[in-house]
Protein backbone atom coordinates (compact mmCIF):
# COMPACT_ATOMS: atom_id res chain seq x y z
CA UNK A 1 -19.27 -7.19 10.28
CA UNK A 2 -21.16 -8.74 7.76
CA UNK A 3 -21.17 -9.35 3.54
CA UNK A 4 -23.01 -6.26 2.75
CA UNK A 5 -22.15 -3.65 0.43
CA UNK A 6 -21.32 -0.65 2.75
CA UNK A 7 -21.30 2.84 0.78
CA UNK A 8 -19.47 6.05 1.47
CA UNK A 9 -21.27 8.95 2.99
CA UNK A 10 -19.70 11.48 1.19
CA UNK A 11 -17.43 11.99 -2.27
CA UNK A 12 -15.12 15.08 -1.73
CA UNK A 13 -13.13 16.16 -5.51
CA UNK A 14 -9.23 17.49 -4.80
CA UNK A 15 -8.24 20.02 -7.35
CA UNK A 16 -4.78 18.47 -8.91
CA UNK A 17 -2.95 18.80 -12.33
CA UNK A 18 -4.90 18.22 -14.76
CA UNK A 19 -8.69 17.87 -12.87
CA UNK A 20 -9.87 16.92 -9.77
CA UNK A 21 -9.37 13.70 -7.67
CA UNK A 22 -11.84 11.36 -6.11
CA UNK A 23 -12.02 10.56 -2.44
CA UNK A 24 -14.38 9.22 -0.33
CA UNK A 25 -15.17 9.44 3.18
CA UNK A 26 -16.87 5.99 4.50
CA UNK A 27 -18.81 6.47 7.94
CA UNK A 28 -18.95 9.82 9.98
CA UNK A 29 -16.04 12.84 9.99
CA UNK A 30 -14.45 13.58 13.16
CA UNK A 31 -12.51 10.67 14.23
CA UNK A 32 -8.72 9.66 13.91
CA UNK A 33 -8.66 10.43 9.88
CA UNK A 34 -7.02 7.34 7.53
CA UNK A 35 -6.26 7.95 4.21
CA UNK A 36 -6.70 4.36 2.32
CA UNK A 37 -4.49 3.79 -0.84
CA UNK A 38 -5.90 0.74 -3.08
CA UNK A 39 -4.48 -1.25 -5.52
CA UNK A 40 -2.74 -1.19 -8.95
CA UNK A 41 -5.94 -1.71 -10.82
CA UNK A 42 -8.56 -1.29 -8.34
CA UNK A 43 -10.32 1.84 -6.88
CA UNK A 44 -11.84 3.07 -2.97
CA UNK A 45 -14.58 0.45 -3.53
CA UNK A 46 -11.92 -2.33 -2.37
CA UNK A 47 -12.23 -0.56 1.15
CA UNK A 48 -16.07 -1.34 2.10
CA UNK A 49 -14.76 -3.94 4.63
CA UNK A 50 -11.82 -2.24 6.06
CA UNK A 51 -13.49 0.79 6.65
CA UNK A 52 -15.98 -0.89 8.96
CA UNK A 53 -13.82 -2.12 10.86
CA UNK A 54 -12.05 1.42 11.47
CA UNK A 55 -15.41 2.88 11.85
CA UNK A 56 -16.34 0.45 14.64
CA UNK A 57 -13.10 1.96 16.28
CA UNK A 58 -14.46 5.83 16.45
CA UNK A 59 -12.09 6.33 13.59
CA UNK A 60 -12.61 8.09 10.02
CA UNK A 61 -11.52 6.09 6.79
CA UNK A 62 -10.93 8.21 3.57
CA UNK A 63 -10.22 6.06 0.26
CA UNK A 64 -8.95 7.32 -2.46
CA UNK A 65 -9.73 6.49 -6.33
CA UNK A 66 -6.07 6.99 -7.76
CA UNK A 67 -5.54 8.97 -11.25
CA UNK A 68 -6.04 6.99 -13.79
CA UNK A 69 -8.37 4.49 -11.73
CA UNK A 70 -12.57 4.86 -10.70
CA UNK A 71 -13.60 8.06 -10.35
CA UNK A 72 -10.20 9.56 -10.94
CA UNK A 73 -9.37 7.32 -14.45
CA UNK A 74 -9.92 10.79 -16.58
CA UNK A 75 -7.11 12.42 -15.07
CA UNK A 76 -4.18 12.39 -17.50
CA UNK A 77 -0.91 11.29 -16.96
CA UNK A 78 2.01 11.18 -16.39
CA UNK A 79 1.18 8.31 -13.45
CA UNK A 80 4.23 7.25 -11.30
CA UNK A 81 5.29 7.73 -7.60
CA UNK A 82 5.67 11.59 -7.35
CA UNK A 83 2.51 12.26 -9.33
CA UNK A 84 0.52 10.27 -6.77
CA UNK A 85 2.46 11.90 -4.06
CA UNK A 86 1.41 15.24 -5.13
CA UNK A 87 -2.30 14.19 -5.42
CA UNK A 88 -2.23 12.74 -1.99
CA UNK A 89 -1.02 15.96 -0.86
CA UNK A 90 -4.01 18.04 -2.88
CA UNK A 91 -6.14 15.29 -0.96
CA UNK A 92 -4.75 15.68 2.36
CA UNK A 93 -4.81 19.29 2.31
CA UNK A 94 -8.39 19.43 0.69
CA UNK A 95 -9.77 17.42 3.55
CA UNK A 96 -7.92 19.98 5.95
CA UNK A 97 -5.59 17.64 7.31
CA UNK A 98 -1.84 18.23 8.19
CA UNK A 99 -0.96 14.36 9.27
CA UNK A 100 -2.98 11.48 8.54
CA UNK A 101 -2.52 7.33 8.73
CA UNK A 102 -1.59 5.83 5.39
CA UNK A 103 -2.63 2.31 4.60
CA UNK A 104 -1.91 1.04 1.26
CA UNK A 105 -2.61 -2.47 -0.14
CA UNK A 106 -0.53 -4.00 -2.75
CA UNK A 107 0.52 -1.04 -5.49
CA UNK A 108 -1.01 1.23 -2.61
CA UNK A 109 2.18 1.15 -0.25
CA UNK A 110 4.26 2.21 -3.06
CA UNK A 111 2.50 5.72 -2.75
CA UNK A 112 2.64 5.73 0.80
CA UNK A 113 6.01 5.08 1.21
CA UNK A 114 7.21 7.60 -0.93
CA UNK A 115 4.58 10.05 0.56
CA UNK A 116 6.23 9.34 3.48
CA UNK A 117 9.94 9.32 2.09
CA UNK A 118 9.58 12.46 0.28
CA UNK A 119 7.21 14.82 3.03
CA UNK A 120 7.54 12.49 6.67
CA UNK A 121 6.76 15.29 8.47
CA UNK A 122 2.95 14.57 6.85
CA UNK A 123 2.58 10.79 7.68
CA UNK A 124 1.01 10.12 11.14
CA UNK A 125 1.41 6.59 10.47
CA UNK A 126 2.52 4.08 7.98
CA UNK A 127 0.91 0.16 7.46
CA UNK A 128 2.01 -1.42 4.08
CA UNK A 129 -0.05 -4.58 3.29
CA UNK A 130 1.20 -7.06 0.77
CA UNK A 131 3.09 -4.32 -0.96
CA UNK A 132 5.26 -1.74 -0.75
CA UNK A 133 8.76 -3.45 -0.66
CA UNK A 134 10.34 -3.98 -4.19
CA UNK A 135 12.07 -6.32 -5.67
CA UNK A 136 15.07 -5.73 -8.27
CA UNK A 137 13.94 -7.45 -11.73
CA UNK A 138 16.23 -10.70 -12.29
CA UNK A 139 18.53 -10.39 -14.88
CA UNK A 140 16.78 -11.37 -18.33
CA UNK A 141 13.13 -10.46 -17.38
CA UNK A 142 11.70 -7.48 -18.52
CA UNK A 143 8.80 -5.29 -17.41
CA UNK A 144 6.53 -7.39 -19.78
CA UNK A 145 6.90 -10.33 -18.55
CA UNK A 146 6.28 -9.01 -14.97
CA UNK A 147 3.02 -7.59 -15.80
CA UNK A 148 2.24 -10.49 -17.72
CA UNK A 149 3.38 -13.03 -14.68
CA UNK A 150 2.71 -10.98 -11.73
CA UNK A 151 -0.68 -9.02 -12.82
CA UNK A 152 -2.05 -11.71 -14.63
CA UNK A 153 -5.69 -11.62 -15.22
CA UNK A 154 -5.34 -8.16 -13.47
CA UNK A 155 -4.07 -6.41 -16.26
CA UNK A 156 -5.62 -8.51 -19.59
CA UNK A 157 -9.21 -7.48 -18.20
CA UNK A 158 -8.42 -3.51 -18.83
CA UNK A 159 -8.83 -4.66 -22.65
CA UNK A 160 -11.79 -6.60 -22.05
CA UNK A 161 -15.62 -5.82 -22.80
CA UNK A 162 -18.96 -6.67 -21.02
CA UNK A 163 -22.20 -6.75 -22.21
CA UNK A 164 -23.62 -5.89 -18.72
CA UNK A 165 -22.92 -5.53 -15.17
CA UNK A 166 -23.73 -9.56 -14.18
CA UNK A 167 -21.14 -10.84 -16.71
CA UNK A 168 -18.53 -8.41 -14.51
CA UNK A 169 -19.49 -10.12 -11.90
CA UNK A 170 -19.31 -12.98 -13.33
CA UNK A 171 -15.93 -12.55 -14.30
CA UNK A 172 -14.89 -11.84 -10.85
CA UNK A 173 -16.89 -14.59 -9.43
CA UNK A 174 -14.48 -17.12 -11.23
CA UNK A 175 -11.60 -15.42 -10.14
CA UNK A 176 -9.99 -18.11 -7.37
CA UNK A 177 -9.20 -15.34 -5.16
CA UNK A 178 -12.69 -15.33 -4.36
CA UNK A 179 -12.94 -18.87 -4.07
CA UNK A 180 -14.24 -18.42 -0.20
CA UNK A 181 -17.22 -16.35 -1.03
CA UNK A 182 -19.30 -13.32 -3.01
CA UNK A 183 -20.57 -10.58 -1.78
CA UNK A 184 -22.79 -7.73 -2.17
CA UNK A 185 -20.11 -5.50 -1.45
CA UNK A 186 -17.94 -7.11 -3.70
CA UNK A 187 -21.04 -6.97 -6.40
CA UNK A 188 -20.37 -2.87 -5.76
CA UNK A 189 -17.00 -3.31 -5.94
CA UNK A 190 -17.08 -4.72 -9.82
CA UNK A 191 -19.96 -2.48 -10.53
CA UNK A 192 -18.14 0.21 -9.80
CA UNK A 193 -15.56 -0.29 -11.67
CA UNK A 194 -17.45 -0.35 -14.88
CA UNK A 195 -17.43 2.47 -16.88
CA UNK A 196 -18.82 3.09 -20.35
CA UNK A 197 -22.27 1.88 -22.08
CA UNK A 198 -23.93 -1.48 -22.66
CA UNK A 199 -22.69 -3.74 -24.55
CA UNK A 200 -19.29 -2.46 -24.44
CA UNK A 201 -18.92 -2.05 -21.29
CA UNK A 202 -14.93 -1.47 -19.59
CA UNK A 203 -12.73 -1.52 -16.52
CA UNK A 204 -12.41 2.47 -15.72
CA UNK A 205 -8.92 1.79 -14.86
CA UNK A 206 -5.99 3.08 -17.86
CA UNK A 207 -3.73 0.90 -19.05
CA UNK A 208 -1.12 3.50 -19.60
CA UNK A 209 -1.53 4.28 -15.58
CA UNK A 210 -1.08 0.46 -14.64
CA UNK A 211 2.18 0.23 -17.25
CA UNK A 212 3.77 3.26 -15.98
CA UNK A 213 3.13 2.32 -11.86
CA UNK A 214 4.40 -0.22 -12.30
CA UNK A 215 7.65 -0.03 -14.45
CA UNK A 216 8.61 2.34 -11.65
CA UNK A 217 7.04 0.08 -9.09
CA UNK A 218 9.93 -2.33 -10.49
CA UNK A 219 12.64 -0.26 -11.93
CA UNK A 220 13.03 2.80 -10.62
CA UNK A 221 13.26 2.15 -7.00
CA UNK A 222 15.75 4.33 -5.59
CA UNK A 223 13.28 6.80 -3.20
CA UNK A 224 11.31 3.46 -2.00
CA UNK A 225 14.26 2.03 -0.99
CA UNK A 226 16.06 4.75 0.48
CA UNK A 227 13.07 5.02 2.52
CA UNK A 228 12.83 2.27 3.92
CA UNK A 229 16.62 1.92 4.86
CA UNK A 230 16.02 5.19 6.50
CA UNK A 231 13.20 4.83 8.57
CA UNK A 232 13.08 6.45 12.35
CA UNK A 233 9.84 5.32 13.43
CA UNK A 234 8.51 1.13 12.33
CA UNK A 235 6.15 0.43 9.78
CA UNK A 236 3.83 -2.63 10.15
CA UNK A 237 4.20 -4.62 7.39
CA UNK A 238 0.94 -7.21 6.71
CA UNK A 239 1.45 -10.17 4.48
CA UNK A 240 -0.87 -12.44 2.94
CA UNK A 241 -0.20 -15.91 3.37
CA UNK A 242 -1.12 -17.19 -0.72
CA UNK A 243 -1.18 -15.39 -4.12
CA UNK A 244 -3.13 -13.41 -6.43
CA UNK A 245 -4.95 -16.11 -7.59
CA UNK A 246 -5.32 -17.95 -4.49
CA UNK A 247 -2.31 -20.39 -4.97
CA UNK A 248 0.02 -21.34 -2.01
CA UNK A 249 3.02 -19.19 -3.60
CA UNK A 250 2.34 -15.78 -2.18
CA UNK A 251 3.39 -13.01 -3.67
CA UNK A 252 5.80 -12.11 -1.35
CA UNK A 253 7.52 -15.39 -0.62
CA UNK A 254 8.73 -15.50 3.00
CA UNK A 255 12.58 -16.50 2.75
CA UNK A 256 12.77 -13.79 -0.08
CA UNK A 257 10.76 -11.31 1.42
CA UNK A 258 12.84 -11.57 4.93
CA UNK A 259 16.16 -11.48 3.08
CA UNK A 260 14.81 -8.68 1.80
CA UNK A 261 13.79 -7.05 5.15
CA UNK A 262 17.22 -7.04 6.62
CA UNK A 263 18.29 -4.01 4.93
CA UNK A 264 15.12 -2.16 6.61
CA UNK A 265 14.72 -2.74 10.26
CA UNK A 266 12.51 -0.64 11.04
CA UNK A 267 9.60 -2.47 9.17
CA UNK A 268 8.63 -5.27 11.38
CA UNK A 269 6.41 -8.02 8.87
CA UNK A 270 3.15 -9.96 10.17
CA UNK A 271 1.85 -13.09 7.97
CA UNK A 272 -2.19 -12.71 8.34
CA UNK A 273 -3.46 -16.29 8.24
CA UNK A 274 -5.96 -17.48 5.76
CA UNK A 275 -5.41 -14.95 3.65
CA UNK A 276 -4.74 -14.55 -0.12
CA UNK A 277 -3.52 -11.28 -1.87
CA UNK A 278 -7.02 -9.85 -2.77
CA UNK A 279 -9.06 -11.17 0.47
CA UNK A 280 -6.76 -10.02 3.12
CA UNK A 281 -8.81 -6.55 2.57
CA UNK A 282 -11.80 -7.68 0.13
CA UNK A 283 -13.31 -10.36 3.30
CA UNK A 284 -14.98 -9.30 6.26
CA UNK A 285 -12.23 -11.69 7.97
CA UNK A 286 -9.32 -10.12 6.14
CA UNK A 287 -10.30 -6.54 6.95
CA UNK A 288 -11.04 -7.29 10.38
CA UNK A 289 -7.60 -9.11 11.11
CA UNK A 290 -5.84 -6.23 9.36
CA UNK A 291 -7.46 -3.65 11.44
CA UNK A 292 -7.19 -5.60 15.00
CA UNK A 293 -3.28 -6.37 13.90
CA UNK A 294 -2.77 -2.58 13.47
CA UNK A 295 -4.86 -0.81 16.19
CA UNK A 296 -4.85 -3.68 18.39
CA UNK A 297 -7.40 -5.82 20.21
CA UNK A 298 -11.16 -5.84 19.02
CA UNK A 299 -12.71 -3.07 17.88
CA UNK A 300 -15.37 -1.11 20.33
């Protein structure tokens, strides 16, 4: 697998409240089908590198651009949990399958859990990577100061404009997640995201999309974590080993986050190496170890 930008082969547009949805099918149809769940503020273009390395396994990967995000961001709200459930479903049923695999990556496994909580019989599989299990908000900090300490940079760029596409890049070039390395894929990956005209170019991601997500992401909890107490079958859980921004403090610390895990055995956690919240999908190495800790082995 190598740096290249790596395109889907074919867009496919799931009729849902309010429009249609975005999804992409990367590589050939036919194999073992995986629906792909990106990000809080990102879109399927964050999948280039993962779907290679399910490709190189025979298998199919499908990544879809969220409401509110990429192809999707005209859909109107309201965003949360069981909206995205219900597009998953108009997604799932579109492509004409009755199970799939569900990987999600950070805001991603949200989705995909409660996809799973609320219609099980519809999840094939389950991986969660450096998301999916919530935290209660200590007492005195409020959903503002989340988004302002846990998105960061994430969430000031959706008010930000560009003059053109190289100062996105640009942007994201600084960004110490990507500290190891740029891309051409990665170049796609900004590219895409930008929506509008020259100078005043934006992020096609809606604010009102990322604020709602995630006040339920952090609040309202209940379904995620009667899921997860109530699991039958284990989830793989895939952490990254350092933060958003590169720094040693991931953003699932370990002590906390295997406190946390006691009250749902069934979801057994793996610390990927190396690895920093954006890069454990976003590198060729990331993607790879993701795909080799799920399926096991090396790919074909």
């Amino acid at each position: 697998m190598n740096n290249e930008l790596f395109l889907p082969e074919a867009k496919i547009m799931a009729p849902v409240v309010g429009g249609d949805l975005a999804v992409f099918r990367y590589g050939p149809a036919g194999g073992k089908p995986v629906l792909l769940i990106h990000g809080i503020t990102s879109s399927n273009r964050a999948w280039q590198f993962f779907a290679q390395a399910l490709i190189a396994r025979g298998m199919s990967a499908y990544a879809v651009d969220l409401r509110g995000r990429g192809d999707s961001g005209h859909l109107p709200g309201p965003f949360g949990q069981r909206v995205h459930v219900a597009d998953l479903l108009s997604v799932m049923d579109t492509l004409g399958f009755e199970k799939m695999d569900l990987i999600g990556h950070s805001s991603g496994p949200f989705v995909g859990v409660a996809l799973q909580g609320l219609h099980p019989e519809r999840v094939n599989r389950q991986v969660i990577i450096d998301g999916g299990v919530q935290f209660p908000l200590p007492p005195g900090v409020t959903l503002e100061q989340v988004l302002s300490m846990v998105l960061g940079p994430a969430f000031a760029r959706l008010a930000m404009k560009f003059e053109c596409k190289q100062a996105y890049r640009d942007y994201w070039k600084a960004q110490p997640a990507f500290a190891k390395g740029w891309s051409s894929a990665l170049d796609e990956y900004a590219d895409y995201d930008l929506r509008g005209e020259a100078p005043n170019l934006h992020s096609s991601v809606n604010p009102k999309a990322v604020e709602e997500d995630t006040a339920e992401n952090f609040v309202a909890f209940d379904l995620n974590r009667k899921t997860l107490m109530n699991l039958t079958d284990e989830i793989l859980m895939l952490r990254a080993e350092r933060g958003l921004q590169n720094e040693e403090t991931a953003l699932y610390p370990l002590p906390i986050l295997e406190a946390a895990l006691r009250d749902f055995p069934k979801v057994k956690l793996h610390t990927v190496p190396d690895t920093n919240h954006y890069d454990i999908v976003m590198s060729p190495y990331g993607a790879q170890s993701c795909v080799n800790l799920i399926y096991g082995g090396d790919s074909k």
